[in-house]
N, C-alpha and C. Protein backbone atom coordinates (compact mmCIF):
# COMPACT_ATOMS: atom_id res chain seq x y z
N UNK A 1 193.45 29.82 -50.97
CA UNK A 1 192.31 29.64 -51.83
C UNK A 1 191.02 29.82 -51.04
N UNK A 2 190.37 28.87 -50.02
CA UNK A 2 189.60 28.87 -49.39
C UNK A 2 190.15 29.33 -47.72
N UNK A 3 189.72 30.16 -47.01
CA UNK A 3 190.24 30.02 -45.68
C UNK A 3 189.15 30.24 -44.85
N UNK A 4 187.72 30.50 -45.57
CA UNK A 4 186.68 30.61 -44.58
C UNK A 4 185.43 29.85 -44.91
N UNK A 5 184.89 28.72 -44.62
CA UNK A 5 184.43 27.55 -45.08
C UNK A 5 183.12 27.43 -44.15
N UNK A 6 181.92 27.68 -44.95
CA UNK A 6 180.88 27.61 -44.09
C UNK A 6 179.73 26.30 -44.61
N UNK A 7 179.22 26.01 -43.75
CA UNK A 7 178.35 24.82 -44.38
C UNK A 7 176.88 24.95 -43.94
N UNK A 8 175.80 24.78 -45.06
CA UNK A 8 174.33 25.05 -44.49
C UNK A 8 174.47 23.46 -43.72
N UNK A 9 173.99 23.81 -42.37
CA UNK A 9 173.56 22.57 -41.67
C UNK A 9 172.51 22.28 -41.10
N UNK A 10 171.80 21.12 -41.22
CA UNK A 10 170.46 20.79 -40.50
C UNK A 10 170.58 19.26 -40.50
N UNK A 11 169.12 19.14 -39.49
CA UNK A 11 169.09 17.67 -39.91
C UNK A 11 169.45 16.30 -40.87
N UNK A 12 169.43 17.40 -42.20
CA UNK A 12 169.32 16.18 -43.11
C UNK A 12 170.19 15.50 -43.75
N UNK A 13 170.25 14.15 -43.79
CA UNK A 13 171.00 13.62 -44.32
C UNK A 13 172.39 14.20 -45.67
N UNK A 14 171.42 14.94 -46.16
CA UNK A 14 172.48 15.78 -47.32
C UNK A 14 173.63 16.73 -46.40
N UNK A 15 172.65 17.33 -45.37
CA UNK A 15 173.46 18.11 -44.66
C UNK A 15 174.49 17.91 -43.84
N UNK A 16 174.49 16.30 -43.25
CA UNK A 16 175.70 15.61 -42.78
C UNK A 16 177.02 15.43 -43.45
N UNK A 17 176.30 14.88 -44.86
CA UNK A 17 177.52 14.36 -45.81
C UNK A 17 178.42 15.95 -46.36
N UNK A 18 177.40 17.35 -46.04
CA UNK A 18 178.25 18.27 -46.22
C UNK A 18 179.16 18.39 -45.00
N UNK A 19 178.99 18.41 -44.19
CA UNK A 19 179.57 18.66 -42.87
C UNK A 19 180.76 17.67 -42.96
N UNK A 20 180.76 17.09 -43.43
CA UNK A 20 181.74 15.86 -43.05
C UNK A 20 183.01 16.01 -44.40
N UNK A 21 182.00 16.53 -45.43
CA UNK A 21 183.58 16.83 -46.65
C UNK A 21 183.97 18.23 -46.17
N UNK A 22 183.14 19.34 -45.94
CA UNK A 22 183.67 20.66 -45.21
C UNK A 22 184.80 19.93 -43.90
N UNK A 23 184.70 19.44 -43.65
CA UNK A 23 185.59 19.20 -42.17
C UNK A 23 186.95 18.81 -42.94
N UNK A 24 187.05 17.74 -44.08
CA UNK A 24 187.67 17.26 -44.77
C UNK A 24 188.35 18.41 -45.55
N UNK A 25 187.60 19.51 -45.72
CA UNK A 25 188.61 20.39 -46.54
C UNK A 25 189.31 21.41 -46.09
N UNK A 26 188.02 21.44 -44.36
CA UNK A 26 189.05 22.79 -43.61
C UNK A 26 190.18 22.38 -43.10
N UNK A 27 190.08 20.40 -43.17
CA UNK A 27 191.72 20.09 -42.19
C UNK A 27 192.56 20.46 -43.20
N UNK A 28 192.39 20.01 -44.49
CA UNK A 28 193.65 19.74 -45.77
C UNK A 28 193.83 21.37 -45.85
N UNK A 29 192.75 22.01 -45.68
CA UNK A 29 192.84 24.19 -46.33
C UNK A 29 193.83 24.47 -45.31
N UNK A 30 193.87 23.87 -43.87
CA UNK A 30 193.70 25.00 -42.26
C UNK A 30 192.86 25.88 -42.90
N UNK A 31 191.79 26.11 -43.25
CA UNK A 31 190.67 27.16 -43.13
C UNK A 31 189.80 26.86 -42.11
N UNK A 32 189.02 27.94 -41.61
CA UNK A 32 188.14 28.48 -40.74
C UNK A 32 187.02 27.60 -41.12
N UNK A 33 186.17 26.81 -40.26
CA UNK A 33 185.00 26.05 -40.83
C UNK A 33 184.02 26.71 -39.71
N UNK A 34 182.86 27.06 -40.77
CA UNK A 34 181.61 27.71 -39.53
C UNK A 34 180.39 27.08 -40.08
N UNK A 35 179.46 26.70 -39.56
CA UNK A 35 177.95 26.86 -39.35
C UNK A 35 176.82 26.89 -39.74
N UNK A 36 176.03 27.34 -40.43
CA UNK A 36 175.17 27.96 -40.31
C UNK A 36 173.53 27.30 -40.34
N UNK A 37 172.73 27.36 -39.55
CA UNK A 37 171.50 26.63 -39.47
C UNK A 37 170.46 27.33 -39.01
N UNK A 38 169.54 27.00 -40.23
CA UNK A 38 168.22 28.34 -40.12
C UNK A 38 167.47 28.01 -39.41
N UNK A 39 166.68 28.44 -38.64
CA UNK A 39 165.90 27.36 -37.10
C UNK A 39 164.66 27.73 -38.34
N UNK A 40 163.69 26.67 -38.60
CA UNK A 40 162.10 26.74 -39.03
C UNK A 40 161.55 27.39 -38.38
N UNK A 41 160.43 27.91 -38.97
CA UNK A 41 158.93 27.90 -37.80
C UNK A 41 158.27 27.05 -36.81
N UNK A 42 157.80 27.25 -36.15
CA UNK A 42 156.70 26.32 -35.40
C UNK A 42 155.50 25.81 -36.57
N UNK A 43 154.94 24.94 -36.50
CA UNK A 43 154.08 24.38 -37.48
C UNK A 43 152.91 25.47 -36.97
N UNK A 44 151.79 25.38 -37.93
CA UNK A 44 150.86 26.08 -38.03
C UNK A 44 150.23 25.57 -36.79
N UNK A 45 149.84 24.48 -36.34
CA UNK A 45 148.99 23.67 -35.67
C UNK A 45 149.64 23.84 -33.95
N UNK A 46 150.81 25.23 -33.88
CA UNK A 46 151.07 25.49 -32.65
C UNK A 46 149.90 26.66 -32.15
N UNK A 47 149.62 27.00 -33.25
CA UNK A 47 148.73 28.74 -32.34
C UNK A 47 147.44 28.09 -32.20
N UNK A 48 146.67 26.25 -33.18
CA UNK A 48 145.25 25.81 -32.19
C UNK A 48 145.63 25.64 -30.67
N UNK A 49 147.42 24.91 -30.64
CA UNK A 49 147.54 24.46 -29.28
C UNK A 49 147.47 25.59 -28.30
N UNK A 50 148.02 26.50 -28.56
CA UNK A 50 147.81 28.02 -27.54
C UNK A 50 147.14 28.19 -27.34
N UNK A 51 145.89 28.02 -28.04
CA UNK A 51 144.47 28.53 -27.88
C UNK A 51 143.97 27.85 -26.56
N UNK A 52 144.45 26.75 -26.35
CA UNK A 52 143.87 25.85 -25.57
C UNK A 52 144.69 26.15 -24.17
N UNK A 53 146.23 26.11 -24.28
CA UNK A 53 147.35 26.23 -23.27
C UNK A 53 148.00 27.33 -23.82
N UNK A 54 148.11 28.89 -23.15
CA UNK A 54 148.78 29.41 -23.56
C UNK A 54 150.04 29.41 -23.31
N UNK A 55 150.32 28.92 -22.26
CA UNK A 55 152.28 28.38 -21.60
C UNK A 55 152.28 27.88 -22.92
N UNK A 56 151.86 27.01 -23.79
CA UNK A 56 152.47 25.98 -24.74
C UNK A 56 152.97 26.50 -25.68
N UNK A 57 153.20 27.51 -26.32
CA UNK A 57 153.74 27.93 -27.02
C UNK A 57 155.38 28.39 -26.66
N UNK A 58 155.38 28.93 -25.80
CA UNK A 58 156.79 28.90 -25.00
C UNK A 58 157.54 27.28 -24.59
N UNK A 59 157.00 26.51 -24.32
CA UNK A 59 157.61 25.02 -23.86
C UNK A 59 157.85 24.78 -25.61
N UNK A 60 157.41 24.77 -26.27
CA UNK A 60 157.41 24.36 -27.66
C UNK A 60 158.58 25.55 -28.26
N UNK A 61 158.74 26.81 -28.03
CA UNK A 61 159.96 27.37 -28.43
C UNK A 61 161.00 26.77 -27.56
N UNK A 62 160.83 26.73 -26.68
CA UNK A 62 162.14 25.79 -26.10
C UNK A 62 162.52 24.56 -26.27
N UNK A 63 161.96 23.85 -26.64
CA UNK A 63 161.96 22.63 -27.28
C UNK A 63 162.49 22.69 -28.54
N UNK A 64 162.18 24.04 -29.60
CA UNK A 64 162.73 24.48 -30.67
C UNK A 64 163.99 24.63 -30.36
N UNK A 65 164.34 25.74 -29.66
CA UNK A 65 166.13 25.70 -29.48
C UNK A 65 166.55 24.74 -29.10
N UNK A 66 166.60 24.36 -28.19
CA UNK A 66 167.14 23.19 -27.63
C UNK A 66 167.42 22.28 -28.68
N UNK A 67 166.19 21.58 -29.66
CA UNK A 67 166.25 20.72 -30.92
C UNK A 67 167.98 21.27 -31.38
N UNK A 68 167.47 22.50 -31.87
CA UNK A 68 169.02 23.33 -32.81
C UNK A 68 169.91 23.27 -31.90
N UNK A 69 170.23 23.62 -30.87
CA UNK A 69 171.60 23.83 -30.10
C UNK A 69 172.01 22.10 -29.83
N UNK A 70 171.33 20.86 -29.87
CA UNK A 70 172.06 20.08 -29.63
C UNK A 70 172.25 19.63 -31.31
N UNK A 71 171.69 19.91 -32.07
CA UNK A 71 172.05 19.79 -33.56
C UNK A 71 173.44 20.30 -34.27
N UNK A 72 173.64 21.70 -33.32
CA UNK A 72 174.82 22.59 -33.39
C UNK A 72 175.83 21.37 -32.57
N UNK A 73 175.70 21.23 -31.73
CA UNK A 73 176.92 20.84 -30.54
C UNK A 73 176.64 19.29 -31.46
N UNK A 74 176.60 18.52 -32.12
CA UNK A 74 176.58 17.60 -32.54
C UNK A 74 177.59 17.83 -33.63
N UNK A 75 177.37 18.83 -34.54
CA UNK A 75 178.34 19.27 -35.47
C UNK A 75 179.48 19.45 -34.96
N UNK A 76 179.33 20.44 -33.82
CA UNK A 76 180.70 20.45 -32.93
C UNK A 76 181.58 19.41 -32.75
N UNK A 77 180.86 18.03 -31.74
CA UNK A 77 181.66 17.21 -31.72
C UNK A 77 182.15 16.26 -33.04
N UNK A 78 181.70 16.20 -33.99
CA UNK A 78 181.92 15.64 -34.86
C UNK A 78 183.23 16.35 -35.37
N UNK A 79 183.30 17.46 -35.63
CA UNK A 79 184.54 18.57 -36.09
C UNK A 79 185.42 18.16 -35.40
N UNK A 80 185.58 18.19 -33.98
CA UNK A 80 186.27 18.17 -33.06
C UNK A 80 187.25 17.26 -32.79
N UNK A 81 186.01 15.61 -33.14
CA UNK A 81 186.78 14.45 -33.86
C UNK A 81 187.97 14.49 -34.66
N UNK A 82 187.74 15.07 -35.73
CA UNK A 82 188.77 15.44 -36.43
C UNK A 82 189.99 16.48 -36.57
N UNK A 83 189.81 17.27 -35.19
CA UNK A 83 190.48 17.58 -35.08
C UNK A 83 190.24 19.66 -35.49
N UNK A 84 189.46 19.62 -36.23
CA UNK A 84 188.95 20.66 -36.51
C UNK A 84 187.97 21.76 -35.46
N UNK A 85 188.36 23.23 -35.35
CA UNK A 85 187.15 23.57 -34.69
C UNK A 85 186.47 24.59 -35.58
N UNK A 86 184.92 24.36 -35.14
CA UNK A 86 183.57 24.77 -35.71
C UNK A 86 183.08 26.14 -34.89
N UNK A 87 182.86 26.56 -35.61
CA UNK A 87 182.08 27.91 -34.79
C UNK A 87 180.42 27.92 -35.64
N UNK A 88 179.58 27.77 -34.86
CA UNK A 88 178.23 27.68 -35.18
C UNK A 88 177.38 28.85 -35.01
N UNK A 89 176.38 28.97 -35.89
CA UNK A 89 175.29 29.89 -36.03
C UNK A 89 174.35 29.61 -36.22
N UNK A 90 172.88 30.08 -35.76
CA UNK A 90 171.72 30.25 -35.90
C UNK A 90 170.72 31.03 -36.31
N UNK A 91 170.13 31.17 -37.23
CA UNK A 91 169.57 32.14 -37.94
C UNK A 91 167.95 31.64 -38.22
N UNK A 92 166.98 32.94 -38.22
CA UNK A 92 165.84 32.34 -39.07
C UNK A 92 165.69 33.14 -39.91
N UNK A 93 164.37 33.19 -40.32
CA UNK A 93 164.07 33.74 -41.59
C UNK A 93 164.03 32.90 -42.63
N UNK A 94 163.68 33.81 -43.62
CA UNK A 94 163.86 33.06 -45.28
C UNK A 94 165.43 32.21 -45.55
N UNK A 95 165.17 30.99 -45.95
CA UNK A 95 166.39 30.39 -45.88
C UNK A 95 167.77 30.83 -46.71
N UNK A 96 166.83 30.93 -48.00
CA UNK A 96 168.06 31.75 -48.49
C UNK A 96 168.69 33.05 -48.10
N UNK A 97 167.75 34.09 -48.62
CA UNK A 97 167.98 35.30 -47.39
C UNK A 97 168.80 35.18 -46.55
N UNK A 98 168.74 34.18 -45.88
CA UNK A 98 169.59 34.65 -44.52
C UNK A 98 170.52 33.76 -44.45
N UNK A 99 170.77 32.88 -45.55
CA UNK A 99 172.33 32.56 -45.55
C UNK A 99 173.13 33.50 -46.56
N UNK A 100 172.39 33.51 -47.29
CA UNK A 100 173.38 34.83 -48.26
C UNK A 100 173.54 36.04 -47.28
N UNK A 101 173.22 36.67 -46.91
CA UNK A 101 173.40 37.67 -45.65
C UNK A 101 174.43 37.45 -44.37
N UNK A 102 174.35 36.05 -44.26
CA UNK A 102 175.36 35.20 -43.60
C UNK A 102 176.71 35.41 -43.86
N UNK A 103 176.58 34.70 -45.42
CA UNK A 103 177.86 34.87 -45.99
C UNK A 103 178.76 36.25 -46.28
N UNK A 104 177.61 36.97 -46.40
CA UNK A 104 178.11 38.38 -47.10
C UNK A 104 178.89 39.22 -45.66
N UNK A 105 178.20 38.65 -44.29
CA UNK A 105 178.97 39.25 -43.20
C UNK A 105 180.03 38.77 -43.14
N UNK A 106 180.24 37.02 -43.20
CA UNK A 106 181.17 36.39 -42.26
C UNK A 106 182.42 36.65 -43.72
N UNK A 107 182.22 37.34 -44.79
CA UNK A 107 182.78 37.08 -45.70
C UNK A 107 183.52 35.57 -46.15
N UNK A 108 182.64 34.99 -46.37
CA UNK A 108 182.59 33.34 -46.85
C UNK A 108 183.94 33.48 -48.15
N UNK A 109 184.29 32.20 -48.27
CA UNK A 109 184.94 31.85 -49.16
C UNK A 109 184.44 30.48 -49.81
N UNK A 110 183.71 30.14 -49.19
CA UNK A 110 182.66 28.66 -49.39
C UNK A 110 182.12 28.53 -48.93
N UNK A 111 181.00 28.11 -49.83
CA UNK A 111 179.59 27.55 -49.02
C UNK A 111 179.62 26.22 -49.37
N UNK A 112 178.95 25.00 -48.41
CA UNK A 112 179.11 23.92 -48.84
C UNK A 112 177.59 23.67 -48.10
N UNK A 113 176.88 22.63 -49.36
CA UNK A 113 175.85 22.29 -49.14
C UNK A 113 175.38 21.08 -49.54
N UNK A 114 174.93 20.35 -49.18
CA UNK A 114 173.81 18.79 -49.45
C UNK A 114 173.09 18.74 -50.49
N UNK A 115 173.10 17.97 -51.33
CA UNK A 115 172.14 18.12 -52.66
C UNK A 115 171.55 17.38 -52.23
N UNK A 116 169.86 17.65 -52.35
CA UNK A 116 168.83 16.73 -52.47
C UNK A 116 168.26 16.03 -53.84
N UNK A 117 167.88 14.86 -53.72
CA UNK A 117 168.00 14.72 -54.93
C UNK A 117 165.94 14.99 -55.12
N UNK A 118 165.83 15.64 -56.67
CA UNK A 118 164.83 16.09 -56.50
C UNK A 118 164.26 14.86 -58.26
N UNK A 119 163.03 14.28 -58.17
CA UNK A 119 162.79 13.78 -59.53
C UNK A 119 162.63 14.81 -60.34
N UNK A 120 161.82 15.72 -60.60
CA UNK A 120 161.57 16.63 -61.69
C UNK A 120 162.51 17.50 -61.60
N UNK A 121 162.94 18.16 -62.81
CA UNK A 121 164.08 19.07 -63.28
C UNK A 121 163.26 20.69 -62.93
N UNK A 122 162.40 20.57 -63.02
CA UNK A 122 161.13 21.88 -62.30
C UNK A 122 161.27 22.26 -61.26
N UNK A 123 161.51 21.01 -60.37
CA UNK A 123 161.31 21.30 -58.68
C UNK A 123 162.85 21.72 -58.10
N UNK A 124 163.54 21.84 -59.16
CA UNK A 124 164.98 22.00 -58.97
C UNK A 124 164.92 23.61 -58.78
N UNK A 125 164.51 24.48 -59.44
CA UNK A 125 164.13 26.03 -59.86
C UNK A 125 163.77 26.65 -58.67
N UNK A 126 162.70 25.75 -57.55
CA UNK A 126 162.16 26.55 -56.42
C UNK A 126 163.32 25.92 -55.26
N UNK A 127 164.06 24.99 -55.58
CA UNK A 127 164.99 24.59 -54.25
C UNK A 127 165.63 25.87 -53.39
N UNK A 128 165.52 25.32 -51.90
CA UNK A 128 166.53 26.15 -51.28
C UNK A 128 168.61 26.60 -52.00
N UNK A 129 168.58 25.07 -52.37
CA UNK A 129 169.93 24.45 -52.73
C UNK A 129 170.22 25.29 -53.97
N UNK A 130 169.23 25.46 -55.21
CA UNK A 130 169.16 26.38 -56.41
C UNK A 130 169.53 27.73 -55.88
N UNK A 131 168.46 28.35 -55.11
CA UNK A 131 168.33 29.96 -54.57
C UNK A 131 169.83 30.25 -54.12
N UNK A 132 170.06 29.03 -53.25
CA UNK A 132 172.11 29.63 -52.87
C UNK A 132 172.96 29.36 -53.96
N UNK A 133 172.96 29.07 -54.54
CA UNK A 133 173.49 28.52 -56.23
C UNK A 133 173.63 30.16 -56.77
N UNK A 134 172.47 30.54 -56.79
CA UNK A 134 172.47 32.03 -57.72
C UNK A 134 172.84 33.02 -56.74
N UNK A 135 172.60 32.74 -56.13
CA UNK A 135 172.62 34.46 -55.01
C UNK A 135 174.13 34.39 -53.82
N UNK A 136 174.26 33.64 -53.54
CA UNK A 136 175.86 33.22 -52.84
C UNK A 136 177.33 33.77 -53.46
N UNK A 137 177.37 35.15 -52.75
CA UNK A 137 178.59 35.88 -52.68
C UNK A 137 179.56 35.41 -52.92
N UNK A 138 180.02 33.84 -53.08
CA UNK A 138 180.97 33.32 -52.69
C UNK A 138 180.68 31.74 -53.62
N UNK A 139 182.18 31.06 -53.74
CA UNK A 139 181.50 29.59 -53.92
C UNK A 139 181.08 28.64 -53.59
N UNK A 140 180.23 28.05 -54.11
CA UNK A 140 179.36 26.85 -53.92
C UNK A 140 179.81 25.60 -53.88
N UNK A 141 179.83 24.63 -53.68
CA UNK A 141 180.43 23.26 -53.08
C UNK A 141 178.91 22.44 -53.17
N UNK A 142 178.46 21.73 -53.99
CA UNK A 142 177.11 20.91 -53.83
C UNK A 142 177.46 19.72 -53.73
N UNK A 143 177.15 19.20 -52.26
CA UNK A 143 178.04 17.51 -51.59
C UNK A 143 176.63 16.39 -51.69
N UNK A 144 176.53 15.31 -52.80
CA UNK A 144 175.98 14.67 -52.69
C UNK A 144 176.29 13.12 -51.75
């Protein structure tokens, strides 16, 4: 049914509780569990700091990866716990964009993702979580 099981991952709380039923389904599938985490931008308020220090913009991209790669290897060990192994990815860009593009390479069989919970039924329409809903090659899994 499922044998290639990918999960949007980041910081957030939604994104844990996906990680943790994906782990749960690649042990019960034996499917393939992978990754995927879109690195942000730098905030706007990095190019006043350059202005001032131009090294700073580089210490601050490294500080960026670094953030993600121990975010990745955190997922790792958590998988690992269980017995499961994770193969991780990093991507930027537009979030959706570039997990649907994701999927469409790694040929996904699931996407599993964190619902946020949003008050207005409006703000639901511009979500990241919506955009992979419609455009995701593959199925959707929304882990509250």
């Amino acid at each position: 049914m499922f044998h290639r099981i990918v999960v949007a991952y980041n910081e957030s709380a939604e994104a844990q509780r996906a990680l943790s039923c994906a782990i749960q389904l690649a042990s019960s599938l034996r499917a393939e569990l992978q990754t995927i985490t879109v690195m942000t931008d730098l905030p706007a308020y990095a190019a006043f700091a350059e202005a001032g220090d131009p090294s700073l913009s580089q210490v601050l991209e490294q500080d960026r990866l670094r953030f993600y790669t121990e975010l990745q290897e955190k997922g790792r060990v958590q998988a690992h716990s269980h017995g499961i192994e994770v193969e991780s990815h990093m991507v930027e860009g537009h979030a959706v964009e570039s997990i649907v593009d994701f999927l469409r390479r790694q040929k996904a069989d699931l996407l599993v993702i964190g619902l946020h919970p949003r008050e207005l039924h409006i703000a639901r329409l511009w979500s990241t979580v919506y955009g992979l809903a419609q455009d995701a090659p593959c199925s959707v899994l929304g882990v509250h």
